[in-house]
N, C-alpha and C. Protein backbone atom coordinates (compact mmCIF):
# COMPACT_ATOMS: atom_id res chain seq x y z
N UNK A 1 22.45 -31.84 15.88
CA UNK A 1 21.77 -31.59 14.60
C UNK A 1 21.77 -30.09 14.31
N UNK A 2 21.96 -29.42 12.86
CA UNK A 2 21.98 -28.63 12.81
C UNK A 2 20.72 -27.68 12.88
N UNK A 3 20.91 -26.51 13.26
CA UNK A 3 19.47 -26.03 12.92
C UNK A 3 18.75 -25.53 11.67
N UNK A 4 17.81 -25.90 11.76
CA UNK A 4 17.01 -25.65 10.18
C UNK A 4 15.92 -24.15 10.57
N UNK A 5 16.46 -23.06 9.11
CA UNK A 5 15.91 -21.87 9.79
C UNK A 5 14.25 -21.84 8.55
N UNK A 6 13.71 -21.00 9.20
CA UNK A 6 12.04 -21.05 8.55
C UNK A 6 11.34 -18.99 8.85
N UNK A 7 11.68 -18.63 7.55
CA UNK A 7 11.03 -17.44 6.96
C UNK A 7 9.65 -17.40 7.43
N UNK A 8 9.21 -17.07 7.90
CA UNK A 8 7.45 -16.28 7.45
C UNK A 8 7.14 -15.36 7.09
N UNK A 9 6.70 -15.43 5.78
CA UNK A 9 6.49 -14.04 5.15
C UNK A 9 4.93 -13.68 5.16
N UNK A 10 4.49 -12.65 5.82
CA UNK A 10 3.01 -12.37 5.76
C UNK A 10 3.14 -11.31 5.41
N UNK A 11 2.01 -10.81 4.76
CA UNK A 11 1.87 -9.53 3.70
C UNK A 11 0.30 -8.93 3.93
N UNK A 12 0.09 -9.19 5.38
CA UNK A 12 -1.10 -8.30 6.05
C UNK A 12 -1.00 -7.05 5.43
N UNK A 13 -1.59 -6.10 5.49
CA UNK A 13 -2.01 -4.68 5.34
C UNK A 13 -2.12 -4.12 6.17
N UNK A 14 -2.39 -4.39 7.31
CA UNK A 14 -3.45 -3.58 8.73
C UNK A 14 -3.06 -4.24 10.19
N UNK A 15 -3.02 -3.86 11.09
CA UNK A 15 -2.18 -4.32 12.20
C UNK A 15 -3.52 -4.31 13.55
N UNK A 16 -4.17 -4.77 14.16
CA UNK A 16 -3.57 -6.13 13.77
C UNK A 16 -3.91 -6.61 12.53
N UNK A 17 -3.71 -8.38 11.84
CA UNK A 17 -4.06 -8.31 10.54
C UNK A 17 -4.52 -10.23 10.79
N UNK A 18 -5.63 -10.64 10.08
CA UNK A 18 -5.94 -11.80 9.65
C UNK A 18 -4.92 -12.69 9.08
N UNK A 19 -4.34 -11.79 8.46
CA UNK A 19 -3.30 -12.61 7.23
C UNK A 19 -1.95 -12.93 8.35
N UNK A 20 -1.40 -12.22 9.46
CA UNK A 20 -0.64 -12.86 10.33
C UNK A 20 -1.19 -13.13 11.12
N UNK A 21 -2.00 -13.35 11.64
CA UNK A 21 -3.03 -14.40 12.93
C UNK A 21 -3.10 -15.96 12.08
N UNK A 22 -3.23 -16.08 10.56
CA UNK A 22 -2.81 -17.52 10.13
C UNK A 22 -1.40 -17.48 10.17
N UNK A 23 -0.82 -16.54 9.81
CA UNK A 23 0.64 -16.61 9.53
C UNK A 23 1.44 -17.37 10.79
N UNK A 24 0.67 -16.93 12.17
CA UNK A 24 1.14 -17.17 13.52
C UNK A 24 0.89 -18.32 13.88
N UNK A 25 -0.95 -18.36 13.32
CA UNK A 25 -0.93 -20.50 13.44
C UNK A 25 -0.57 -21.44 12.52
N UNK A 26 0.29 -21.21 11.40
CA UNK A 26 0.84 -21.97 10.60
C UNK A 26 2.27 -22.35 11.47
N UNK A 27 2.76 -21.41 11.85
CA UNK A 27 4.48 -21.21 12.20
C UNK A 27 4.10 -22.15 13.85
N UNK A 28 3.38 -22.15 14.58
CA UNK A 28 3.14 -22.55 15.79
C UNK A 28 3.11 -24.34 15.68
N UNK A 29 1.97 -24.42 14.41
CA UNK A 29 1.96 -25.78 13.83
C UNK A 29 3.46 -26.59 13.38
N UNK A 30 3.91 -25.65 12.62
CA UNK A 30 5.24 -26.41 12.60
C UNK A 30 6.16 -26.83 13.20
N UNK A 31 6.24 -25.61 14.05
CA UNK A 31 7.17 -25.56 15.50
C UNK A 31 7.01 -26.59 16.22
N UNK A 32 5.40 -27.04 16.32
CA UNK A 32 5.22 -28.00 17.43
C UNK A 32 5.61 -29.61 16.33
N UNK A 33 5.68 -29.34 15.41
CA UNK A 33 6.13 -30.79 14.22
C UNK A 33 7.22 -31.12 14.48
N UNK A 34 8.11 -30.01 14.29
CA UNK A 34 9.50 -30.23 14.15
C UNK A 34 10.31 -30.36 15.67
N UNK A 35 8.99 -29.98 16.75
CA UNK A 35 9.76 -30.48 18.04
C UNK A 35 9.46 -31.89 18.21
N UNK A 36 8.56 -32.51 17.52
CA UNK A 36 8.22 -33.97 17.73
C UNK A 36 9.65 -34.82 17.43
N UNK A 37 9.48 -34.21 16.08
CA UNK A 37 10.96 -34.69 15.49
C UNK A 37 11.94 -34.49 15.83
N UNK A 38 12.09 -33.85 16.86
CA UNK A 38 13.38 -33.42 17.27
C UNK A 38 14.22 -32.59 16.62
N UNK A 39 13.79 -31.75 15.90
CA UNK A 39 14.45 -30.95 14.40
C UNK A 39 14.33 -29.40 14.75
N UNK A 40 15.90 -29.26 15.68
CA UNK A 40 15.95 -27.61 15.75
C UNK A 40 15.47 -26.58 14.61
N UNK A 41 14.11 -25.46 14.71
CA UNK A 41 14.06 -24.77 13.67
C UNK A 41 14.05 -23.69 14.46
N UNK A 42 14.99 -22.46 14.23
CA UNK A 42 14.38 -21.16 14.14
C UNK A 42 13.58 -20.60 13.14
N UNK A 43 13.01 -19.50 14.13
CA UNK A 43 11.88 -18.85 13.04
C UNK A 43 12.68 -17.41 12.77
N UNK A 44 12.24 -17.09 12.09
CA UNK A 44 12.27 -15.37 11.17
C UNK A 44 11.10 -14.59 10.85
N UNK A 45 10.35 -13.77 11.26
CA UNK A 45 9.02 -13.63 10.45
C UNK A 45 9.21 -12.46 9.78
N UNK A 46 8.68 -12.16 8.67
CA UNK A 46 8.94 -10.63 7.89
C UNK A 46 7.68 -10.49 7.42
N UNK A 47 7.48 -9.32 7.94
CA UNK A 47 6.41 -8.35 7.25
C UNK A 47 6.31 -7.31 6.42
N UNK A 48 5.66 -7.80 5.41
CA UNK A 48 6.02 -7.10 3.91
C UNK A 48 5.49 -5.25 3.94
N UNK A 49 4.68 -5.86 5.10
CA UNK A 49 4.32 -4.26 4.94
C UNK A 49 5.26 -3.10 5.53
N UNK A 50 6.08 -3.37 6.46
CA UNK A 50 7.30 -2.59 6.99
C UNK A 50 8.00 -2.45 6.35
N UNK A 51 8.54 -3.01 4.53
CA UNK A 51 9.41 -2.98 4.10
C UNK A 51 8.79 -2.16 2.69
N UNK A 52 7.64 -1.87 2.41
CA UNK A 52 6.47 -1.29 1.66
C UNK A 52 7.25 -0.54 0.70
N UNK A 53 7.52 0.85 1.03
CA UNK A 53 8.42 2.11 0.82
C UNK A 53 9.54 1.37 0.26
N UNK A 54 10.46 0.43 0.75
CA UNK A 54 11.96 0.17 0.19
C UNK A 54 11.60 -0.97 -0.86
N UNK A 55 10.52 -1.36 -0.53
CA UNK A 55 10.16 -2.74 -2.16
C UNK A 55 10.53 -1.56 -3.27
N UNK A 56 8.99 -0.69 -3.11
CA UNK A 56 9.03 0.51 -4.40
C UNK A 56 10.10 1.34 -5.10
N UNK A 57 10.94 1.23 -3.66
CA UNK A 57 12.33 2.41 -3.81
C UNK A 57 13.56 1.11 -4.90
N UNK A 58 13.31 0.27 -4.36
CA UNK A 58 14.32 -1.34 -5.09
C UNK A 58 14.00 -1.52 -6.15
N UNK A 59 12.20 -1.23 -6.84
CA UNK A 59 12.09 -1.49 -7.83
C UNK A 59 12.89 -0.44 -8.68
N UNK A 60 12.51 0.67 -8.30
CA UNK A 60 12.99 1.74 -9.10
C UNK A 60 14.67 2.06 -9.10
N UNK A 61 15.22 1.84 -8.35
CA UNK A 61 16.75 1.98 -8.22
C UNK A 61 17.84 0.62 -8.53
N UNK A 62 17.28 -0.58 -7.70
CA UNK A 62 17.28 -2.09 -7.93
C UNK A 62 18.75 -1.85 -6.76
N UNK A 63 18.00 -1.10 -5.88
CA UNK A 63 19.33 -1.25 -4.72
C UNK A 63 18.39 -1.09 -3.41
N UNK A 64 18.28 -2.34 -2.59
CA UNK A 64 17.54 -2.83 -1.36
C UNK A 64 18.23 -1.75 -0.06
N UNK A 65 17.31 -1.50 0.59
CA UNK A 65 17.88 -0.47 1.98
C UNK A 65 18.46 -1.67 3.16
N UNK A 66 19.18 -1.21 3.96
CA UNK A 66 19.56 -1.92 4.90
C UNK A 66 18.67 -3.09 5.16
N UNK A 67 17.48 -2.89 5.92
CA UNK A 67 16.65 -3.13 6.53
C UNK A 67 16.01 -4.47 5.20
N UNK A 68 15.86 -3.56 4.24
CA UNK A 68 14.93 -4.59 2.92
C UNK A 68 16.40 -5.68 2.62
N UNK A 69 17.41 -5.31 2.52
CA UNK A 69 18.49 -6.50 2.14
C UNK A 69 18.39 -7.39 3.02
N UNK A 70 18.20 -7.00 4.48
CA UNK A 70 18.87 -7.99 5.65
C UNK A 70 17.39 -8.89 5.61
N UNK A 71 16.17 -8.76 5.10
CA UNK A 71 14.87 -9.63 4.84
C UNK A 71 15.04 -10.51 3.68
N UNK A 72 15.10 -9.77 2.57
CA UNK A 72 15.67 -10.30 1.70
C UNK A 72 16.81 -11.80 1.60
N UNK A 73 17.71 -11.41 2.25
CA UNK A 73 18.92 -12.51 2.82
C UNK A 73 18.10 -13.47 3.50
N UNK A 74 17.97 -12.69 4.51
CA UNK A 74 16.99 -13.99 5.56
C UNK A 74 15.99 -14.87 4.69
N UNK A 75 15.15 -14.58 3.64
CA UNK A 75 14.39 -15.44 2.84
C UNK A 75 15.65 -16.48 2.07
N UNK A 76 16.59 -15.36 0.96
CA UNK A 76 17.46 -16.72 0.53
C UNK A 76 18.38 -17.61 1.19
N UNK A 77 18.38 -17.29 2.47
CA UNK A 77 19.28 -18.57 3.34
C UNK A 77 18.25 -18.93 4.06
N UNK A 78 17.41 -18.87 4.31
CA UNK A 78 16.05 -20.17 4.81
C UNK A 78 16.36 -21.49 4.08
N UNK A 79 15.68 -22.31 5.01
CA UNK A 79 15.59 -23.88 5.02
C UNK A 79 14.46 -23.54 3.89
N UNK A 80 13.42 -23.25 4.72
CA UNK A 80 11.90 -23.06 3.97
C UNK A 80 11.37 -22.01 4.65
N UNK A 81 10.22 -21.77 3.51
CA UNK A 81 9.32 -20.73 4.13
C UNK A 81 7.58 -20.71 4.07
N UNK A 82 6.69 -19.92 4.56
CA UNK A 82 5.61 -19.93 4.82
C UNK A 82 5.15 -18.55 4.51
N UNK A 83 4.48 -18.50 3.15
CA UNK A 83 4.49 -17.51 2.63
C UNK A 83 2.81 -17.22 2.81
N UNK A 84 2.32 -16.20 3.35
CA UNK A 84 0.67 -15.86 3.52
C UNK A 84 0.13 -14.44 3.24
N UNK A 85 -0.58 -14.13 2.28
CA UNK A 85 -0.81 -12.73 1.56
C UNK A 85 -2.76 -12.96 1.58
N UNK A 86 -3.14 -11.83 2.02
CA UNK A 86 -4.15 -11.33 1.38
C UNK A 86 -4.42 -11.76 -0.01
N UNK A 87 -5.95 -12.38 -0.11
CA UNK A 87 -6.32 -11.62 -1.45
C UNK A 87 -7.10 -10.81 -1.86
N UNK A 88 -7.25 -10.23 -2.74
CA UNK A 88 -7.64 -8.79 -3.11
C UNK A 88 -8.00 -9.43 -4.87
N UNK A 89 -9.13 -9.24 -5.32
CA UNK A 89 -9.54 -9.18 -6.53
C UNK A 89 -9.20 -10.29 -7.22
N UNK A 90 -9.46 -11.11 -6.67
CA UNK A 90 -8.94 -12.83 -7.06
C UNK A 90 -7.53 -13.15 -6.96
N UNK A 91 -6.88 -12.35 -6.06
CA UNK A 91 -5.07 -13.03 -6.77
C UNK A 91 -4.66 -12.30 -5.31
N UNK A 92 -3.08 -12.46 -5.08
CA UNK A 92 -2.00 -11.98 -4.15
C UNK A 92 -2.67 -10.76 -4.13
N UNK A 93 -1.69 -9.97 -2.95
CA UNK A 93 -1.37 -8.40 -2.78
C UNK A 93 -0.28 -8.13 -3.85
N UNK A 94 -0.85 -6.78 -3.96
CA UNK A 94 0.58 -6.30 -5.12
C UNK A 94 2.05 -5.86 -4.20
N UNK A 95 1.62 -5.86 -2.73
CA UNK A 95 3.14 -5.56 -2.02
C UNK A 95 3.30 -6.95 -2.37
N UNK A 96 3.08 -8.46 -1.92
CA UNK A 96 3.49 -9.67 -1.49
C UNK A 96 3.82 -9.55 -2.88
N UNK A 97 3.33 -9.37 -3.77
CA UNK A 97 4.45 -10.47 -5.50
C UNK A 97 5.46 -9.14 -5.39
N UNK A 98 5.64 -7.60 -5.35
CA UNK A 98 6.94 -6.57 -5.61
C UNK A 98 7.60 -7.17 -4.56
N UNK A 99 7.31 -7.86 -3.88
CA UNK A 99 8.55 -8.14 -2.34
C UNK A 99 9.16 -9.17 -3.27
N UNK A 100 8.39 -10.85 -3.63
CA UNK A 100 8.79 -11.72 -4.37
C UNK A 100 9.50 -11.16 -5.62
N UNK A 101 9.64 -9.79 -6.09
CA UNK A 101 10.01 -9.48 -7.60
C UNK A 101 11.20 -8.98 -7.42
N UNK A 102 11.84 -8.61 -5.82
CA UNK A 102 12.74 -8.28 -5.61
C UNK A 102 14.28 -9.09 -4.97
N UNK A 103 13.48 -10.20 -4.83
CA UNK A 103 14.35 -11.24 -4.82
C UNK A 103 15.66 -11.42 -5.62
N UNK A 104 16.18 -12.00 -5.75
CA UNK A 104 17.12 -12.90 -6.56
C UNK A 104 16.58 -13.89 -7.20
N UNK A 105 17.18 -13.95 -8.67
CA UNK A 105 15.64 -15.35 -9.21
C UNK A 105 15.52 -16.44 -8.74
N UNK A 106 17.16 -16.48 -8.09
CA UNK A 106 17.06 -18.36 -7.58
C UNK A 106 17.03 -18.64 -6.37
N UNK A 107 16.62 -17.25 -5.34
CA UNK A 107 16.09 -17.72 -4.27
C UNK A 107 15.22 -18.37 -3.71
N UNK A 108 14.37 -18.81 -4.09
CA UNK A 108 13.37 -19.95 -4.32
C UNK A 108 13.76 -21.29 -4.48
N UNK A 109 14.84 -21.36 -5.87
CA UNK A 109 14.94 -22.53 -6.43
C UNK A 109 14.98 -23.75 -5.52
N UNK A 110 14.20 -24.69 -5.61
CA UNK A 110 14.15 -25.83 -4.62
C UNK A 110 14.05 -25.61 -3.22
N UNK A 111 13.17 -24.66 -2.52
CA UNK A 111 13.40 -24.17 -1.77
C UNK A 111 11.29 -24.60 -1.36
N UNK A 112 11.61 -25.66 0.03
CA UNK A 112 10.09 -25.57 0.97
C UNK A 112 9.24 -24.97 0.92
N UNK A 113 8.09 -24.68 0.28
CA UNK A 113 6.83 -23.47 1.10
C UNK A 113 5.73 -23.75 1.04
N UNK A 114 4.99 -23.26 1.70
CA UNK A 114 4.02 -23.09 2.32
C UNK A 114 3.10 -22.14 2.09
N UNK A 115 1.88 -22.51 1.25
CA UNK A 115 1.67 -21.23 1.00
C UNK A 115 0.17 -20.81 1.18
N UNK A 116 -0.13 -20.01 2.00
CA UNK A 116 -1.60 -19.58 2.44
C UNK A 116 -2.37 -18.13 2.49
N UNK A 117 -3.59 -17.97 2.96
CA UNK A 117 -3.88 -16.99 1.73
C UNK A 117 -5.31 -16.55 3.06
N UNK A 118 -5.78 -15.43 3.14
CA UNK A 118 -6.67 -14.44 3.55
C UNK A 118 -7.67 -14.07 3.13
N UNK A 119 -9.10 -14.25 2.91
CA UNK A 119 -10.01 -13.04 2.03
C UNK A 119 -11.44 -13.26 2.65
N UNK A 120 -12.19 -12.35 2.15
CA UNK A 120 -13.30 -11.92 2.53
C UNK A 120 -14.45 -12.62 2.45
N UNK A 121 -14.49 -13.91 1.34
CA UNK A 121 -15.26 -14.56 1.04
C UNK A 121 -14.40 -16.00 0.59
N UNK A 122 -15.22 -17.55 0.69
CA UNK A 122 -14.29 -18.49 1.05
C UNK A 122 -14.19 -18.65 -1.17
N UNK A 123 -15.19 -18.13 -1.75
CA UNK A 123 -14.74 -18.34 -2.94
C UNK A 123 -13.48 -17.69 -3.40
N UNK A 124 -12.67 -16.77 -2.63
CA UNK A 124 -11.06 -16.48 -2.97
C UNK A 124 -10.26 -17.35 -2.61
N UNK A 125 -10.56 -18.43 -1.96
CA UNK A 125 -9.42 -19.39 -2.34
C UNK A 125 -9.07 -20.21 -3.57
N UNK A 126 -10.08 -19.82 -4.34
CA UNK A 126 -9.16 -20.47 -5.75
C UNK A 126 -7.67 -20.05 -5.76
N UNK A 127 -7.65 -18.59 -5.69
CA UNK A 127 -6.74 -17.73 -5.83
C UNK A 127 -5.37 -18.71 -5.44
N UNK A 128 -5.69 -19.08 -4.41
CA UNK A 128 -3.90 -20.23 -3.91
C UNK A 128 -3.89 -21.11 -5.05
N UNK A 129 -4.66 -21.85 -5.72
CA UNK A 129 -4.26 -22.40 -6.50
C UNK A 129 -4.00 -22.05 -8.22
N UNK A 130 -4.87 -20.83 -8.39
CA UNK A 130 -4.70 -20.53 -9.36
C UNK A 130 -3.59 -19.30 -9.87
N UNK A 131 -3.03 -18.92 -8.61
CA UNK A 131 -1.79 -17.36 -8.79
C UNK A 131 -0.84 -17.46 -7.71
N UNK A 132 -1.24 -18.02 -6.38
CA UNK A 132 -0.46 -18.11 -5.53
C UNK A 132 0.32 -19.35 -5.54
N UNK A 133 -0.10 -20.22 -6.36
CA UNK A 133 0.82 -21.58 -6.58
C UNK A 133 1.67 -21.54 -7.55
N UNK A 134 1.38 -20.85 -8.95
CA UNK A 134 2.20 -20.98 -10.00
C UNK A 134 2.92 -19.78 -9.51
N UNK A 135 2.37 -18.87 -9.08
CA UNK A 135 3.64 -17.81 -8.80
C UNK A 135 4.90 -18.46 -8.10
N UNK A 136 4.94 -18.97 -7.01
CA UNK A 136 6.44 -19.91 -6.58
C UNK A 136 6.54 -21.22 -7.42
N UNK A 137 5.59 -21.66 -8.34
CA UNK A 137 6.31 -22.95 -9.08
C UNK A 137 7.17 -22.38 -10.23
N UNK A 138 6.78 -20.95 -10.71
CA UNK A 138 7.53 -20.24 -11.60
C UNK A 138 9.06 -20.26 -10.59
N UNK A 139 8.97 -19.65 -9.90
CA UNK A 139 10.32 -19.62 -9.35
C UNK A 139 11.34 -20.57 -8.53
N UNK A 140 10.23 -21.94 -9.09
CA UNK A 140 11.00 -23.31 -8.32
C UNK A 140 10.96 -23.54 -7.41
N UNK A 141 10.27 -23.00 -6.31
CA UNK A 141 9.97 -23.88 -5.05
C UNK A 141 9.38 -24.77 -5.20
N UNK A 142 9.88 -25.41 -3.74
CA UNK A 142 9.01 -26.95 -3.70
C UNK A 142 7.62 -26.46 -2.97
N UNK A 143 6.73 -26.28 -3.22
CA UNK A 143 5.69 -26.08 -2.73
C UNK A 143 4.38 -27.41 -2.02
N UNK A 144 4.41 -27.37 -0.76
CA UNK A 144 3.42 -28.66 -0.18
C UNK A 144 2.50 -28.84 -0.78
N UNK A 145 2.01 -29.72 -0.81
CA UNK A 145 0.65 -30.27 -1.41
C UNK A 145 -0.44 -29.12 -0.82
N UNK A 146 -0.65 -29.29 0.48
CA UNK A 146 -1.94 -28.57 0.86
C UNK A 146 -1.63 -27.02 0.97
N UNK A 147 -2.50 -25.98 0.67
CA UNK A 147 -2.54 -24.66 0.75
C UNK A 147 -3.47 -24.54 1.70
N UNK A 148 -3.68 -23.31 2.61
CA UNK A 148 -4.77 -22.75 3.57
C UNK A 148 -4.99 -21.85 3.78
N UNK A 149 -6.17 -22.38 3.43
CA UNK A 149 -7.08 -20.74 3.29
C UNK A 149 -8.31 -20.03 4.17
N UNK A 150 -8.24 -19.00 4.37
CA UNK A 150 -9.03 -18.99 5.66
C UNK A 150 -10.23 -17.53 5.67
N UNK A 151 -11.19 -18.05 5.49
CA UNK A 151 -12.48 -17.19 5.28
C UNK A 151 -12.42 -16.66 6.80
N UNK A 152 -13.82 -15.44 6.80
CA UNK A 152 -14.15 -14.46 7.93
C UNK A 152 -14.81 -15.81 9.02
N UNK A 153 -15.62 -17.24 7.88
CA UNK A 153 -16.24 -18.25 8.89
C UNK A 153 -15.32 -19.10 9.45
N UNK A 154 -14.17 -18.78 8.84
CA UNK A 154 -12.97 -19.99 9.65
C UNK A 154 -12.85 -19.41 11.00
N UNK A 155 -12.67 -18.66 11.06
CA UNK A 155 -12.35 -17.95 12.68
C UNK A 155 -13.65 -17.81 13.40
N UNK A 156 -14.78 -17.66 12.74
CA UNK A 156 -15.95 -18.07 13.71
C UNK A 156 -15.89 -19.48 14.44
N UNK A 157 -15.76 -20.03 13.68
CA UNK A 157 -15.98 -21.76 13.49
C UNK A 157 -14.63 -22.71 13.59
N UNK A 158 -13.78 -21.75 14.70
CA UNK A 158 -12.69 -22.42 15.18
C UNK A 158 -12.17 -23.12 16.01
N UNK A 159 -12.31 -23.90 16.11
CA UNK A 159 -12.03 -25.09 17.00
C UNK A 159 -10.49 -26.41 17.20
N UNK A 160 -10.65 -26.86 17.94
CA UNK A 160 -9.37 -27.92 18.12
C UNK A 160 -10.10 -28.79 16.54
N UNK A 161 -10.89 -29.12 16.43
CA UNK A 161 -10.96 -30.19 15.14
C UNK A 161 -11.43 -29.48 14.63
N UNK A 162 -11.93 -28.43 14.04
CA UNK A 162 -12.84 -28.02 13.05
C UNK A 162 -11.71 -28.07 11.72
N UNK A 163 -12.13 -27.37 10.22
CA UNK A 163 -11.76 -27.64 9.02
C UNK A 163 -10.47 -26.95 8.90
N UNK A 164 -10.62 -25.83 9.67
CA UNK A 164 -9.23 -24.49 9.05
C UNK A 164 -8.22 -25.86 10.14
N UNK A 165 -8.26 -25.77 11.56
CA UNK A 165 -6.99 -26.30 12.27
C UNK A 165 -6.37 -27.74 11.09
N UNK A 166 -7.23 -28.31 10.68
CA UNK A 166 -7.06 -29.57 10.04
C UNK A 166 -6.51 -29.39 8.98
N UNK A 167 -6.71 -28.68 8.74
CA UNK A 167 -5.70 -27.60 6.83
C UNK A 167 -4.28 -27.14 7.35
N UNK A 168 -4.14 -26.81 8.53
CA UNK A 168 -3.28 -25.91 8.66
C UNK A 168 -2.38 -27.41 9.85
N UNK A 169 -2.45 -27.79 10.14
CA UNK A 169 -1.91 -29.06 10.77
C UNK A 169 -1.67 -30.22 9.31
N UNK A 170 -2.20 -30.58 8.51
CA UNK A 170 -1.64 -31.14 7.55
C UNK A 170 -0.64 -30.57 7.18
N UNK A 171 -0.91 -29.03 6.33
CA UNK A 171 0.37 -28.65 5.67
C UNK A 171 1.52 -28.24 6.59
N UNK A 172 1.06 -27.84 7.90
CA UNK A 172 2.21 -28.02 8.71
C UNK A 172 2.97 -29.29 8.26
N UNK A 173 2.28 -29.82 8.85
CA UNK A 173 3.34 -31.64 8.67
C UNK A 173 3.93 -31.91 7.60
N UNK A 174 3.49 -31.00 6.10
CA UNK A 174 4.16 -31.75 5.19
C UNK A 174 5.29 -31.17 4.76
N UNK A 175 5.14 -29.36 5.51
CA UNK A 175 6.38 -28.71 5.36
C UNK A 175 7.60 -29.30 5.81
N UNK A 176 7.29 -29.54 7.17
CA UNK A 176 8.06 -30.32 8.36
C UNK A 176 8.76 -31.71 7.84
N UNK A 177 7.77 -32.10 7.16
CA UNK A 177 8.93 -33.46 5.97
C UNK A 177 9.78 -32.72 5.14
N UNK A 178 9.46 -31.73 4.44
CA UNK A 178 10.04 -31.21 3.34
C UNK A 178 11.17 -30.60 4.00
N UNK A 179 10.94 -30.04 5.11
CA UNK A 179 12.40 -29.43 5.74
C UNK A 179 13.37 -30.30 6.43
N UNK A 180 12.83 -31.55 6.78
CA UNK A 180 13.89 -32.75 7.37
C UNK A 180 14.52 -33.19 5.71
N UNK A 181 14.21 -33.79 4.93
CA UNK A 181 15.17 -33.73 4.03
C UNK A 181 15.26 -32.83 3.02
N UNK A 182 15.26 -31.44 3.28
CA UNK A 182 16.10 -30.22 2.54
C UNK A 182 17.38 -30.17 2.92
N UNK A 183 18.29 -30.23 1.71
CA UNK A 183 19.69 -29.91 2.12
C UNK A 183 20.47 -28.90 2.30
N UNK A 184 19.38 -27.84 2.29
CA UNK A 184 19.63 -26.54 2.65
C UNK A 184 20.02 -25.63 1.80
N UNK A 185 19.91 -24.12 1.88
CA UNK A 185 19.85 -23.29 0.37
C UNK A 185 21.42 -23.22 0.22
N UNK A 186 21.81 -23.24 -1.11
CA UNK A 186 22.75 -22.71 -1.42
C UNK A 186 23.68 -21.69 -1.64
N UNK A 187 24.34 -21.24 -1.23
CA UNK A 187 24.48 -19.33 -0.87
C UNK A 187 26.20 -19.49 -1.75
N UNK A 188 25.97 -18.32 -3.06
CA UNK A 188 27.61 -18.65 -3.25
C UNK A 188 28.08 -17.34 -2.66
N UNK A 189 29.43 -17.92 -2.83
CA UNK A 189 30.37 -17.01 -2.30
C UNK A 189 31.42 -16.03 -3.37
N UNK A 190 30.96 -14.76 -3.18
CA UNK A 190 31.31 -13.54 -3.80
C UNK A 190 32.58 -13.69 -4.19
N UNK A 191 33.75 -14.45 -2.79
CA UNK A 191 35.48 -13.82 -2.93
C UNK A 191 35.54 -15.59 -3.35
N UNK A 192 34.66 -16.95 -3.55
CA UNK A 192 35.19 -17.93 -4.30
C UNK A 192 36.26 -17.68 -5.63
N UNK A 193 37.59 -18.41 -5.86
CA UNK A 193 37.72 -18.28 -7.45
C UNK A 193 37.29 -19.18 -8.36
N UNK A 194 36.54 -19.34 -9.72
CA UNK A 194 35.59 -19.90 -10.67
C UNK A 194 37.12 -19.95 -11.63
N UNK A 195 38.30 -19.80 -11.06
CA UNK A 195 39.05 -19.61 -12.40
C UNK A 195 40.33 -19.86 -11.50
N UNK A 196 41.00 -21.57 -11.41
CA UNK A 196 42.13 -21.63 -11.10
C UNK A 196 43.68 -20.95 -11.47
N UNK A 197 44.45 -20.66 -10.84
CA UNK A 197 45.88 -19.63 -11.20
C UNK A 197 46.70 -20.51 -12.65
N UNK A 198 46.86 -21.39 -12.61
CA UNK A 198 47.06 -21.85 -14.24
C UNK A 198 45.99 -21.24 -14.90
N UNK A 199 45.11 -21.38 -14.76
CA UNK A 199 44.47 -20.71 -16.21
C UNK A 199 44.60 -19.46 -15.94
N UNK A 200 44.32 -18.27 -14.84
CA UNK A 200 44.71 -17.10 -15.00
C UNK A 200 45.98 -16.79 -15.94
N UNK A 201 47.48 -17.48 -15.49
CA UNK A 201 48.16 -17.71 -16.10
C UNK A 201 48.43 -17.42 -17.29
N UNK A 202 47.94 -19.27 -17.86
CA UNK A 202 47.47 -19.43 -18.95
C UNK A 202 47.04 -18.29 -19.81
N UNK A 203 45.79 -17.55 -19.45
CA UNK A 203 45.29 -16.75 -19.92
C UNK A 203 46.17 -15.29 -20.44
N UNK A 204 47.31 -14.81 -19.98
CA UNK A 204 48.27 -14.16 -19.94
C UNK A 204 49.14 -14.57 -21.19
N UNK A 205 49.41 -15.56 -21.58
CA UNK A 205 50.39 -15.96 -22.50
C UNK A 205 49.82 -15.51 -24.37
């Protein structure tokens, strides 16, 4: 079976960071799904904040540094991904959407995720559903049913059954469907020809 590869994109701020401590038990959850299933996945994880400086420099130039292309790539040839940002003032981080703005538009398109979210108080989880969901339905991902979200009391109040593991073990599982029948991203090819030698030809006469 082939292997199916899986992005994590966390967009912590601060090291260590909340926002990849879920990022780490989302990706662990899946891992352990997709070994049930028997469904080779590698992981990838990218952190938006190492790439900070070259988002800003891409916006302004619209030419990615080594380092920001080779993340970049790795998101549009993912199976799926697991996207987890801070929130800050009801909505995403402004690095996590300039990282998403630097994309390609159709890297997304039909494309698994997962999408979960960080903050200070448990009333910012609207935020996943109200900015962090339409932001990738704008760009066509398939996005899981469940989002997870994880207050300062989730990590008090963490346990093998408590509420956060049970959020984050569902949408595991439903990624883990979504990536057994994904048929995988589509990547074209630069040196393809779109224009058979008769019509080049053709075109000559």
């Amino acid at each position: 079976m082939t292997d199916r590869s899986l992005v994590v994109l966390s967009a912590g701020l601060r090291q260590p960071s909340t926002t990849r401590l879920l990022a780490d038990q989302l990706t662990a959850a899946v891992a352990e799904q997709a070994r049930r299933r028997e469904l080779p996945l590698r992981v990838t994880p990218v952190e938006v904040r190492e790439h900070a400086h070259d988002v800003v420099n891409n916006l302004l130039t619209g030419f990615p540094s080594t380092a920001l292309g080779t993340a970049l790539d790795s998101v549009t040839r993912a199976d799926a991904l697991i996207a987890v940002t801070p929130v800050f003032n009801g909505s995403y981080s402004g690095i996590f959407k300039s990282f998403l703005e630097v994309l390609d538009r159709d890297a997304l398109a039909g494309k698994p995720v997962l999408i979960a979210a960080t903050g200070g108080t448990a009333r910012h989880s609207l935020a996943l559903e109200h900015a962090v969901r339409p932001l990738f339905s704008y760009a066509r991902a398939v996005v899981v049913p469940t989002a997870v979200f994880a207050a300062p009391e989730d990590w008090s109040e963490q346990s093998a059954d408590g509420p956060l593991r049970a959020r984050i073990q569902r949408a595991a599982a439903e990624l883990t469907e979504q990536i057994s029948r994904y048929g995988g991203a589509a990547t074209a090819d630069p040196f393809a020809l779109t224009t058979s030698f008769d019509q080049l030809l053709a075109s000559g006469d």
